[in-house]
N, C-alpha and C. Protein backbone atom coordinates (compact mmCIF):
# COMPACT_ATOMS: atom_id res chain seq x y z
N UNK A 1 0.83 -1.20 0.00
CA UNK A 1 0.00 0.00 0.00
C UNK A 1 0.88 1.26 0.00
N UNK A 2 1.85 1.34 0.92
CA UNK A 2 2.85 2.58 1.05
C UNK A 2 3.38 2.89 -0.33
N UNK A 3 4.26 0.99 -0.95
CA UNK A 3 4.48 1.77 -1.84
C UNK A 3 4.20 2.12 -3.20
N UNK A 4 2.32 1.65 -3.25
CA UNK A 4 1.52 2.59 -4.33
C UNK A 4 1.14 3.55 -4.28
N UNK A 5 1.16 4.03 -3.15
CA UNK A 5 1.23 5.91 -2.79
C UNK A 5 2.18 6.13 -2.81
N UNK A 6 3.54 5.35 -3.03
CA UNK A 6 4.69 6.49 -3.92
C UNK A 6 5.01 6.40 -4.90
N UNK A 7 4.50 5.43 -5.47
CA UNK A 7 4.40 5.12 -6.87
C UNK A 7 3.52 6.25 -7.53
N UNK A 8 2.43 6.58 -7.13
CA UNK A 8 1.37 7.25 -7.64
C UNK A 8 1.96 8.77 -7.18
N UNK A 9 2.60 9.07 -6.25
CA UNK A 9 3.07 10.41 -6.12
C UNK A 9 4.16 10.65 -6.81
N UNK A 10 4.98 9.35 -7.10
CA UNK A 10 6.18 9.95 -8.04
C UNK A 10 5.92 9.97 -9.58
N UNK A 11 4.52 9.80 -9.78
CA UNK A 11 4.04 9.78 -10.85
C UNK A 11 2.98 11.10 -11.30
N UNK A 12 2.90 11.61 -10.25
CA UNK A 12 1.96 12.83 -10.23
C UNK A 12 2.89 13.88 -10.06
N UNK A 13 2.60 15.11 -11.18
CA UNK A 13 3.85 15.86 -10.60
C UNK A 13 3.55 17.20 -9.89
N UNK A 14 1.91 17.41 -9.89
CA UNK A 14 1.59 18.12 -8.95
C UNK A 14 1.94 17.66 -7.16
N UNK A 15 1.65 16.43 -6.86
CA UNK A 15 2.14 15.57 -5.97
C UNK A 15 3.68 15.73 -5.76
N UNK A 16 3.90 15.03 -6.33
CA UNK A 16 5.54 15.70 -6.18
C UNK A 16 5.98 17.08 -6.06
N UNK A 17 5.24 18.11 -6.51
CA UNK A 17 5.88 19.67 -6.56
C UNK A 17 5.79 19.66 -5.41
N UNK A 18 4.61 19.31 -4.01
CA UNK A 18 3.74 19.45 -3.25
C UNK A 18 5.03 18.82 -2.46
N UNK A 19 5.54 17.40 -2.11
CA UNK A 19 6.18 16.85 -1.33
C UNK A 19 7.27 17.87 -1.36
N UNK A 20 8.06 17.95 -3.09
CA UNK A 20 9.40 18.69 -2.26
C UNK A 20 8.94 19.88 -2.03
N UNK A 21 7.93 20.98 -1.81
CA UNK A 21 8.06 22.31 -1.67
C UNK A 21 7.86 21.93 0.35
N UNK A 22 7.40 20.78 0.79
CA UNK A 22 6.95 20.40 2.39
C UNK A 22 8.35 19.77 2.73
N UNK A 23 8.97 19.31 1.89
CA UNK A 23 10.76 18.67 1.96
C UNK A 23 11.48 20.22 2.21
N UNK A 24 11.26 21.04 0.95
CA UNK A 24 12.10 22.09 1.53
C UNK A 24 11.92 23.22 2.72
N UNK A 25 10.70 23.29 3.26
CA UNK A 25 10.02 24.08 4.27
C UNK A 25 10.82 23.35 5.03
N UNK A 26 10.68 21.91 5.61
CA UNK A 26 11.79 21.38 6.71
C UNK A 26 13.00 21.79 6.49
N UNK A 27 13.74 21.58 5.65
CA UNK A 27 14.87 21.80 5.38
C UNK A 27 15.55 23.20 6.47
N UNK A 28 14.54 23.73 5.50
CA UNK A 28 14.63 26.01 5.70
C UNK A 28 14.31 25.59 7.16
N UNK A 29 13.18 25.13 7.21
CA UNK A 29 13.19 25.56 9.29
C UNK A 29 14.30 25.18 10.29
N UNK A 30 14.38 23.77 9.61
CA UNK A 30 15.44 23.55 10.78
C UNK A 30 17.23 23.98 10.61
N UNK A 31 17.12 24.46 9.29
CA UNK A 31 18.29 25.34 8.75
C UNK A 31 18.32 26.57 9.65
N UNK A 32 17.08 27.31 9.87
CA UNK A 32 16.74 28.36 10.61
C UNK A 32 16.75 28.14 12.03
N UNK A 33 16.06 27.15 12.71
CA UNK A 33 16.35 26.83 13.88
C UNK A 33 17.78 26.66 14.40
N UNK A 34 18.75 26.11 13.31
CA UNK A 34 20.23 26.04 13.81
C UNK A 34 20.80 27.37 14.06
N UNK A 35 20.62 28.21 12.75
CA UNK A 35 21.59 29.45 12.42
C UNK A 35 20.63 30.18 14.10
N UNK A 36 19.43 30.07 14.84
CA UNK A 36 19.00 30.86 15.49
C UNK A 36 19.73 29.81 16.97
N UNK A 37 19.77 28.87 16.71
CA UNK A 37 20.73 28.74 18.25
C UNK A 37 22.08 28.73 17.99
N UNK A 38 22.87 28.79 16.97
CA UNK A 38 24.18 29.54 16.94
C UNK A 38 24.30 30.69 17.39
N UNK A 39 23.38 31.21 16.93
CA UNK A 39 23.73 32.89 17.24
C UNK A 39 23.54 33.25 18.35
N UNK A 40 22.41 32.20 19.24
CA UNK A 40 21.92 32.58 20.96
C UNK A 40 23.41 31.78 21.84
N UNK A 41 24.47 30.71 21.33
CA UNK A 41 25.15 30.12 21.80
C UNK A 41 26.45 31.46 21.29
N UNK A 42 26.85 31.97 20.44
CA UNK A 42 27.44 33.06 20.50
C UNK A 42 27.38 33.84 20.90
N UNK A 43 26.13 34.76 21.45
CA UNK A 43 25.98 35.85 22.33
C UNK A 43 26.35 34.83 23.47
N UNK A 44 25.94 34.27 24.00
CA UNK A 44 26.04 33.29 25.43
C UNK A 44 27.38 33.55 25.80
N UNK A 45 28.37 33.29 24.56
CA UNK A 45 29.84 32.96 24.96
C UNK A 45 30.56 34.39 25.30
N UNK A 46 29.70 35.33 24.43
CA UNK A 46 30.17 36.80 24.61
C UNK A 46 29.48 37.54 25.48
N UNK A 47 28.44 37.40 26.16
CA UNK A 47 28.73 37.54 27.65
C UNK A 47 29.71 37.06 28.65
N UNK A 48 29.37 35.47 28.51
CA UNK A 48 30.30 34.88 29.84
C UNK A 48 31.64 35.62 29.41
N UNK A 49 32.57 35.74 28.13
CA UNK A 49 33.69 36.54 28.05
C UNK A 49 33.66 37.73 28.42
N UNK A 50 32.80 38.62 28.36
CA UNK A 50 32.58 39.89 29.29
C UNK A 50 32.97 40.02 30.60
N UNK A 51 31.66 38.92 31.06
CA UNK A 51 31.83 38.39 32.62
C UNK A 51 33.19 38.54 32.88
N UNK A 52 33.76 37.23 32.38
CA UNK A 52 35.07 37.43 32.91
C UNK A 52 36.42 38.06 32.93
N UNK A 53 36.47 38.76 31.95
CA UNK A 53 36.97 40.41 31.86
C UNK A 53 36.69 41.34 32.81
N UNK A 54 35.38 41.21 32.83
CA UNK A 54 34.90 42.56 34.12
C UNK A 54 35.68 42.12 35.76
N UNK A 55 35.78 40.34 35.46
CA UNK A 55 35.50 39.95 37.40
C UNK A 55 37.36 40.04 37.03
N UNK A 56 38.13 39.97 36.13
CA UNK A 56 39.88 40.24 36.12
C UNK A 56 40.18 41.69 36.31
N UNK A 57 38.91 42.61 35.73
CA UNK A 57 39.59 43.88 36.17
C UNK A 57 39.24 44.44 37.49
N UNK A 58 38.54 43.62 37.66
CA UNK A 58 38.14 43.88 39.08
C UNK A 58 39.03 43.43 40.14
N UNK A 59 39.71 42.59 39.68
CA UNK A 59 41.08 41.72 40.61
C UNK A 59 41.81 42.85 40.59
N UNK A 60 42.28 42.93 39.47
CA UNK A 60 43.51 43.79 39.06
C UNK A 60 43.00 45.39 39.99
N UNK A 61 42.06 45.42 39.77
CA UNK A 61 41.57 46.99 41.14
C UNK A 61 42.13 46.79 42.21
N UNK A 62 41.62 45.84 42.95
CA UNK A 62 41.37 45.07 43.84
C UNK A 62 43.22 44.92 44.30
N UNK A 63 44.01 44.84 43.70
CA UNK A 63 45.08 44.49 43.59
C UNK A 63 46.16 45.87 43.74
N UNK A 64 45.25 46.47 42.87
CA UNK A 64 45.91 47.86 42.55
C UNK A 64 45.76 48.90 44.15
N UNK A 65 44.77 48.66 44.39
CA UNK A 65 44.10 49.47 46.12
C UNK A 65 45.28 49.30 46.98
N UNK A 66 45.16 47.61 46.94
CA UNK A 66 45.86 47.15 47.78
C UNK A 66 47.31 47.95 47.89
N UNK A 67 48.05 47.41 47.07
CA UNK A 67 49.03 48.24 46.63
C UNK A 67 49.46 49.83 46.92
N UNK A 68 48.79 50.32 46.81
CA UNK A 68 48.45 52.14 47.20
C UNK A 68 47.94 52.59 48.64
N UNK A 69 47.52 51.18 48.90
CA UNK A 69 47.17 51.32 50.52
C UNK A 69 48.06 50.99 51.70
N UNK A 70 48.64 50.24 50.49
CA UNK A 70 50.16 49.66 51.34
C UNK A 70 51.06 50.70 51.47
N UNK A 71 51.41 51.39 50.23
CA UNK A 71 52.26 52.61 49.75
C UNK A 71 51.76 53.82 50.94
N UNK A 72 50.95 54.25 50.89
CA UNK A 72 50.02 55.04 51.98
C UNK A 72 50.51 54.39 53.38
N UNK A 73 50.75 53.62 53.91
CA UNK A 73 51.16 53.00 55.52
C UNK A 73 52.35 53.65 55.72
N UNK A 74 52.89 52.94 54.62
CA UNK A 74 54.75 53.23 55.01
C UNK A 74 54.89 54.86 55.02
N UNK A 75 54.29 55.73 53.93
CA UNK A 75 54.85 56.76 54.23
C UNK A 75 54.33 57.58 55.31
């Protein structure tokens, strides 16, 4: 039975226009679904790289105080 309904669809070519134009809609979506969680997994990464830029210069402050507070005792 299955495969006289593909017999008969690969024989129809309205049928067929019909399958691949529903073949290529999948295609495109989940083509689209990828390129749209690449791009949410790239912002992702360019925050957390932010993040951790901000929490090193914050050491390096943190570091730097210290330093100047120390300098500040002795004299």
């Amino acid at each position: 039975m299955a495969v006289s309904a593909i017999i008969r669809q690969s024989e129809d070519k309205i049928m067929r226009q019909a399958y691949q134009r529903r073949k290529d809609e999948i295609y495109f979506n989940n083509l689209e679904r990828a390129e749209d969680r690449l791009r949410a997994d790239q912002a992702e990464h360019r925050a957390d790289q932010a993040e951790a830029q901000l929490a090193d210069k914050d050491k390096i402050i943190a570091q730097l105080q210290a330093q100047l507070s120390s300098t500040m005792r002795k004299q």
